[in-house]
Protein backbone atom coordinates (compact mmCIF):
# COMPACT_ATOMS: atom_id res chain seq x y z
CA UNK A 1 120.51 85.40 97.10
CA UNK A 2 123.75 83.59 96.26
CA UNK A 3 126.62 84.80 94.82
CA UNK A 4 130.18 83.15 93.12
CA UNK A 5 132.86 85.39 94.10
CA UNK A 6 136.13 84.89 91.66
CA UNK A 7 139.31 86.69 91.83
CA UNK A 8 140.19 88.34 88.69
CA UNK A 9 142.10 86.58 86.57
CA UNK A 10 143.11 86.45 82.53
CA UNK A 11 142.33 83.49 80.07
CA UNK A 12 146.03 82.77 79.70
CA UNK A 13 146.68 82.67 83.33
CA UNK A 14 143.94 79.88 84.16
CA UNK A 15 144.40 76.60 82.14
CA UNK A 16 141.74 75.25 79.96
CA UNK A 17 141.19 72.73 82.73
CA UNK A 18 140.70 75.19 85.67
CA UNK A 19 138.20 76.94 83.41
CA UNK A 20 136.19 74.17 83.27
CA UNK A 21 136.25 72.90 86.67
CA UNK A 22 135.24 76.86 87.50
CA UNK A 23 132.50 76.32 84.90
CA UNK A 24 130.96 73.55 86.00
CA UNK A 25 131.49 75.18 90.45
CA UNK A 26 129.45 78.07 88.87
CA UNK A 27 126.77 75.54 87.32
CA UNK A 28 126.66 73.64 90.87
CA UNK A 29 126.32 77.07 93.29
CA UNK A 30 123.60 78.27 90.15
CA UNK A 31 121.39 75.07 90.82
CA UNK A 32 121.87 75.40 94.90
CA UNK A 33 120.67 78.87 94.72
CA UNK A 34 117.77 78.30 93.03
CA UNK A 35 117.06 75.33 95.08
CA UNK A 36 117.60 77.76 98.06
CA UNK A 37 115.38 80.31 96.69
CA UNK A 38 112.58 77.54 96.32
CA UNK A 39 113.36 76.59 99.80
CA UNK A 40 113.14 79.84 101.05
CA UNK A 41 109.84 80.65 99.01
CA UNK A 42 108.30 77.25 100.57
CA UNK A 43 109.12 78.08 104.27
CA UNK A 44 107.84 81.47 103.59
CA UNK A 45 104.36 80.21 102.48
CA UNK A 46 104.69 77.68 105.03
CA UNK A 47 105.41 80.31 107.67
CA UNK A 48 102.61 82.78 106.08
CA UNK A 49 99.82 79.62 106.63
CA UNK A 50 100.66 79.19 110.00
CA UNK A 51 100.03 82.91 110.99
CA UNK A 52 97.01 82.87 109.21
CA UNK A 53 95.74 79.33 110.91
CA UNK A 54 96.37 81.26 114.47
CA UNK A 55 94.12 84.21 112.90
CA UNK A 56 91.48 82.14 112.19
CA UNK A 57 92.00 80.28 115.91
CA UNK A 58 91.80 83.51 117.47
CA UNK A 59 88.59 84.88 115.94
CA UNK A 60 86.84 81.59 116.34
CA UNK A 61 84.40 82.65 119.01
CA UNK A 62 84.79 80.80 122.24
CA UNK A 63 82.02 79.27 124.07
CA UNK A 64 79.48 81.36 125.40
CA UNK A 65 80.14 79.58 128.91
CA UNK A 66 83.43 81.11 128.79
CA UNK A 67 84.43 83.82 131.78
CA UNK A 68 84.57 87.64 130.39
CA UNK A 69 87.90 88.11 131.27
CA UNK A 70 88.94 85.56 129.31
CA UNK A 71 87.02 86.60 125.72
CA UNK A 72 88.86 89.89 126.59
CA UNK A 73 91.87 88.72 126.64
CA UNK A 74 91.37 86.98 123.09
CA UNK A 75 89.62 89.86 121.45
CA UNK A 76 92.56 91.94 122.46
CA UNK A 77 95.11 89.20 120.93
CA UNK A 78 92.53 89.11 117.98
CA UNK A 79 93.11 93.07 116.96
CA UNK A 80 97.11 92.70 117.58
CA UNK A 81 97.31 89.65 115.45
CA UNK A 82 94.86 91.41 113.09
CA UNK A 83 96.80 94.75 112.60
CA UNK A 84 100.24 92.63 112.75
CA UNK A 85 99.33 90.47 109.75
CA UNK A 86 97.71 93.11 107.91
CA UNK A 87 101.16 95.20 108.06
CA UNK A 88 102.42 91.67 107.03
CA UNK A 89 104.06 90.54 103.67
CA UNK A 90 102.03 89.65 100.31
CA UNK A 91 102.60 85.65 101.69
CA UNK A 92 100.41 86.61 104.64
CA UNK A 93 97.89 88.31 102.26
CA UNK A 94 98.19 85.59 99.65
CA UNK A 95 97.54 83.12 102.54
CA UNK A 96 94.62 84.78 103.98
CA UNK A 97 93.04 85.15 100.41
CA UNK A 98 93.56 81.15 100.13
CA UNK A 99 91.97 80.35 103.08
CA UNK A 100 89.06 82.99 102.08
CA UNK A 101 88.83 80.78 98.73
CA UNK A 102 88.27 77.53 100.38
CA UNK A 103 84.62 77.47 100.48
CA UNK A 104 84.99 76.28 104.00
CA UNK A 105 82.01 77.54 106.34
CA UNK A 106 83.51 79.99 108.51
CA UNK A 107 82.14 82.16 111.39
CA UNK A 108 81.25 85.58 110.61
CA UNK A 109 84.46 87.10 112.22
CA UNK A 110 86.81 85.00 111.01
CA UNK A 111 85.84 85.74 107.21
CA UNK A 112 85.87 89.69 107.90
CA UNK A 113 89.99 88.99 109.34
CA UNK A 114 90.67 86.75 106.58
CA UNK A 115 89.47 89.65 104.01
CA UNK A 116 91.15 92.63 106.00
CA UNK A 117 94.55 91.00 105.98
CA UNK A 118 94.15 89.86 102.10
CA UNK A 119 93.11 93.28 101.05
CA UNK A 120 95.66 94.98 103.19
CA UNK A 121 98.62 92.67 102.43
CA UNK A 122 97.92 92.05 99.10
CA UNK A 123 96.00 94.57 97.87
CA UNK A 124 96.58 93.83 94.00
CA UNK A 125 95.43 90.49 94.39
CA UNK A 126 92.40 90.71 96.90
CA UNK A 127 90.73 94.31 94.36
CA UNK A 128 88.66 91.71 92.33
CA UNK A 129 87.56 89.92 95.40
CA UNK A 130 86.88 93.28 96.45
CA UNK A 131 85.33 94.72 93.50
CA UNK A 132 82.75 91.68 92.88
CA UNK A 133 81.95 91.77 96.80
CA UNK A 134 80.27 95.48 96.09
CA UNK A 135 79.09 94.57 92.77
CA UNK A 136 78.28 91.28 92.74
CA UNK A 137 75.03 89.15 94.35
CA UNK A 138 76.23 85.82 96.03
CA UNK A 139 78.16 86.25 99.08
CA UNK A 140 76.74 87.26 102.34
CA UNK A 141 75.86 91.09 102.79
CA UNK A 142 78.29 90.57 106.05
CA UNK A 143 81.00 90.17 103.65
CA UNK A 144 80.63 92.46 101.14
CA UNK A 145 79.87 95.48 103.38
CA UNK A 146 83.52 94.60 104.84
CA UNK A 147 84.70 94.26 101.40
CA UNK A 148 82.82 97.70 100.74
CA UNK A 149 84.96 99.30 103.37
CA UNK A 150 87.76 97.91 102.78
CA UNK A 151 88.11 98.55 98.57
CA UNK A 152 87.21 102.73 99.82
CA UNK A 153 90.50 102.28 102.27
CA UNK A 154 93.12 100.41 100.57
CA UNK A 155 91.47 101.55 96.84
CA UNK A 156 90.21 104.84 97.07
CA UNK A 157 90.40 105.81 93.33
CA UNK A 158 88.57 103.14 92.29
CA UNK A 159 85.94 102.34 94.95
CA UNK A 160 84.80 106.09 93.77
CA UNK A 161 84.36 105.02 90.74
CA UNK A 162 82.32 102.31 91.72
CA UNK A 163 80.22 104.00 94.19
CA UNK A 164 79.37 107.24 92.62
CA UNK A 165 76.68 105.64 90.70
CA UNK A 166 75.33 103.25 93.34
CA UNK A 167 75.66 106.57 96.67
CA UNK A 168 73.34 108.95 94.26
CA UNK A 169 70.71 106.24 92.96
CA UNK A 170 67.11 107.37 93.95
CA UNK A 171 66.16 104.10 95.12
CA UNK A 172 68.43 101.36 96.62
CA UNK A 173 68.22 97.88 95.37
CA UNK A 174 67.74 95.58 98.08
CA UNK A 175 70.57 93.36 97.27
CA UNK A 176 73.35 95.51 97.96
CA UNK A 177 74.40 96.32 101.14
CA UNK A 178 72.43 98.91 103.44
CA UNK A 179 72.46 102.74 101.55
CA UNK A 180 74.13 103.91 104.69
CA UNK A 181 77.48 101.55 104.84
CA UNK A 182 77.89 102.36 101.42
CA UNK A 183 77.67 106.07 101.62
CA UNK A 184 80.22 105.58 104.72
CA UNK A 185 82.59 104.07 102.60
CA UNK A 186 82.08 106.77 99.70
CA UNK A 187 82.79 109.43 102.38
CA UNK A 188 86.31 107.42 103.11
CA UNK A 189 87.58 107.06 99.51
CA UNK A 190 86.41 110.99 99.06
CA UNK A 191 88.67 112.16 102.04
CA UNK A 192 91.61 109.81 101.21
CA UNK A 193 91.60 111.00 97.76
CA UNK A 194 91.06 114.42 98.61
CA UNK A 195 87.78 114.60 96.74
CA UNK A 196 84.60 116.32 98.04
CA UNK A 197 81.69 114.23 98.92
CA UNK A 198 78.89 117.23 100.10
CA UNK A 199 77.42 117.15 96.28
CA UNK A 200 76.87 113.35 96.72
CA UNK A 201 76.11 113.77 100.81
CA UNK A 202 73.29 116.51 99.97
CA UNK A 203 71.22 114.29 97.50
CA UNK A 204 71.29 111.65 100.06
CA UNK A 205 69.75 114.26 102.25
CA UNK A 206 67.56 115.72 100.54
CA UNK A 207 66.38 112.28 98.98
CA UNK A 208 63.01 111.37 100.56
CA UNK A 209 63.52 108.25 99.13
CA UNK A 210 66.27 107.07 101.08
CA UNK A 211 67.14 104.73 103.86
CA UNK A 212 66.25 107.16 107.27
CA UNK A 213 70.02 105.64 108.57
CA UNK A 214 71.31 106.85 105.59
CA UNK A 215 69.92 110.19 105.32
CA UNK A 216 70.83 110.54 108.89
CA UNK A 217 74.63 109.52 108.20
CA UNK A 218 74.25 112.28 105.36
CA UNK A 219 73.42 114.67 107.47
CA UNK A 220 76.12 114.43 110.29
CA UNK A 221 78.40 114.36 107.28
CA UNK A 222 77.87 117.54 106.12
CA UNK A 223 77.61 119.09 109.80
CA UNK A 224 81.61 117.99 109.33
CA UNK A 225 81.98 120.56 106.47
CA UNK A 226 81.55 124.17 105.64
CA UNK A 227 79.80 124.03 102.50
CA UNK A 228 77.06 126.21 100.57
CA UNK A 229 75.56 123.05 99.06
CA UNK A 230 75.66 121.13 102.62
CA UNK A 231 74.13 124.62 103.96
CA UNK A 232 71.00 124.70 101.44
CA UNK A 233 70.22 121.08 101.89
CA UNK A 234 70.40 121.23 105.68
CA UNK A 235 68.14 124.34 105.35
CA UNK A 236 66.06 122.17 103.30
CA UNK A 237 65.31 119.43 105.51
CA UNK A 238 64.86 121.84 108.65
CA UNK A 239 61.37 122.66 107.22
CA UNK A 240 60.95 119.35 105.65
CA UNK A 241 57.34 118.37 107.19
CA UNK A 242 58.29 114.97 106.50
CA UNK A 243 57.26 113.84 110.31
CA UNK A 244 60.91 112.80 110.97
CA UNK A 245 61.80 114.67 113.90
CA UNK A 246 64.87 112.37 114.40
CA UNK A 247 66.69 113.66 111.30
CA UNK A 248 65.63 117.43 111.63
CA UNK A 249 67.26 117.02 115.38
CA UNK A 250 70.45 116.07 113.78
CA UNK A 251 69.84 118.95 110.74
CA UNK A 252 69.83 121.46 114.14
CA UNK A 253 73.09 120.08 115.71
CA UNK A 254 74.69 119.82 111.81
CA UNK A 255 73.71 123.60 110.91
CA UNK A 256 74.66 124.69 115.06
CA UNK A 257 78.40 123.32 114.01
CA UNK A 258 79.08 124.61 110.62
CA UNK A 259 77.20 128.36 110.75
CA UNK A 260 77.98 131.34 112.84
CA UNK A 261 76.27 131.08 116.07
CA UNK A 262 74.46 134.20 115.55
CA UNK A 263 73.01 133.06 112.32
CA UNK A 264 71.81 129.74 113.20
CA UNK A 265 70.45 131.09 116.11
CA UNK A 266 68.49 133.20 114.25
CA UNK A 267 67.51 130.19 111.54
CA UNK A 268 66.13 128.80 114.95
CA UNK A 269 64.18 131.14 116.20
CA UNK A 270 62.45 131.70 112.33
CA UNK A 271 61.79 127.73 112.62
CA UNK A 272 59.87 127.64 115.71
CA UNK A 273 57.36 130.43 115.08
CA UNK A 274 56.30 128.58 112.14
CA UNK A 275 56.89 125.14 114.08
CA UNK A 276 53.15 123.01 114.09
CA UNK A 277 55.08 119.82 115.60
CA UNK A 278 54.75 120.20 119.58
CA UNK A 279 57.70 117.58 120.35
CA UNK A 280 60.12 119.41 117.76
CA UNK A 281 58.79 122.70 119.26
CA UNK A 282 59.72 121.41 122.34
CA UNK A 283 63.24 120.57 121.35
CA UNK A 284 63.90 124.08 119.71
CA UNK A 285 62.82 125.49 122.83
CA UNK A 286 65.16 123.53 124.27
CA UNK A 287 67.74 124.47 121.59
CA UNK A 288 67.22 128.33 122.10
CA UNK A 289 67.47 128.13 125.92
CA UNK A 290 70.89 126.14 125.87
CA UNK A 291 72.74 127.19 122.87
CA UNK A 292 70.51 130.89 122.34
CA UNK A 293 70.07 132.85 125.10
């Protein structure tokens, strides 16, 4: 910012012809400010492209004949580069949203960094890149599960509003990303806003129709939360005879971390009297012995 600094001074003290030699200084140091601005603005784009150009460098995957040590050394640049330009300035995120834009083929890493630093540097200006990668068919379902996470973390409010519908649907549609990357990021814009997600978690559950991977997410979920309603539809699914002996394992651990031991002991112990599946039977027994008796 420029600034004219003039000592005080009355109208009849200055001659008319001062006045307008100060007129026309002011006019001069006006234009050279702007033109400074302009400069300034340009070298800070300028500047903002080249950090971006090293991000995409450094997530360009190197040649598979390259030595370990080596690709550890980049990935580690790669995540300080990644969290430095995503703490960056809106030029950075402006810059990484351009280079997004370009329609330029672009390895699969390199498009996720480009998206985390637009959304996180320029958040206002990457949401409806964000909110047409979750509602919108096109782009790759690489992209817009990252764009998925990424809305829930930067845009809570509005990724719930987005979600809720799509989390509780009975059946998925097979062009959005998978069920259980969405419900992942509906569990992060629920916590960051404060806003319980065991109603939503519990249908998921419960929902025979589901993805198993998301039903399974559901279900550690609510074994991260004292709740009635994640209670009953743990309960639920303990006695489901579904043949999915996978998820009722993780119902046992869930219900183990969120009741009183003496109660979900004795929940156990009711299950496997009236247990007819020999492997799960096997795995209460295993259950009772360790965590039990």
């Amino acid at each position: 910012m420029c600034a004219l600094s003039i000592a005080p001074r009355t109208g009849r003290e200055l001659g008319s012809g001062v006045l307008l030699a100060l007129a026309g200084l002011i006019l001069m140091a006006g234009t050279a400010c702007r033109r400074g601005d302009a400069t300034a603005s340009g070298n800070a784009e300028a500047e903002a492209k080249v950090r971006v150009d090293a991000l995409i460098e450094v997530f360009t995957p190197l040649d598979r004949t390259v030595p370990s040590n080596v690709t550890d050394v980049r990935f580690k640049e790669g995540q300080e580069l990644l969290a430095e330009l995503s703490a960056a300035g809106p030029e950075v995120g402006h810059a990484a949203l351009a280079a997004l834009r370009e329609g330029v083929e672009r390895p699969v890493d390199v498009e996720r960094a480009l998206l985390m630093v637009g959304a996180r540097a320029a958040t206002a200006e990457a949401q409806p890149l964000l909110e047409n990668l979750l509602t919108q068919y096109g782009a790759s379902l690489h992209l817009r599960t990252e764009g998925t996470f990424l809305l829930a973390e930067v845009l809570p409010h509005r990724a719930i509003e987005l979600l809720e519908p799509i989390v509780t649907r009975q059946k998925q549609e097979s062009t959005m990303p998978p069920h259980e990357f969405l419900l992942k990021a509906w569990v992060v814009a629920c916590d960051k806003t404060g806003r319980s997600p065991v109603k939503e978690l519990a249908d998921v559950a419960t929902n025979l129709f589901a993805e198993g991977s998301a039903r399974v997410l559901a279900v550690k979920e609510l074994g991260l939360r004292r709740d009635p309603r994640g209670e009953a539809a743990l309960r639920a699914i303990l006695v489901e005879s579904t043949g999915d002996g996978y998820l009722r394992r993780k119902v046992v651990q869930s219900l183990y971390a969120t009741l009183p031991s003496e109660t979900a002991c004795a929940l156990f112990r009711q299950v496997a009297e009236r247990e007819a599946d020999l492997n799960f039977l096997r795995f209460m027994a295993d259950v009772l012995g360790d965590w039990c008796d």
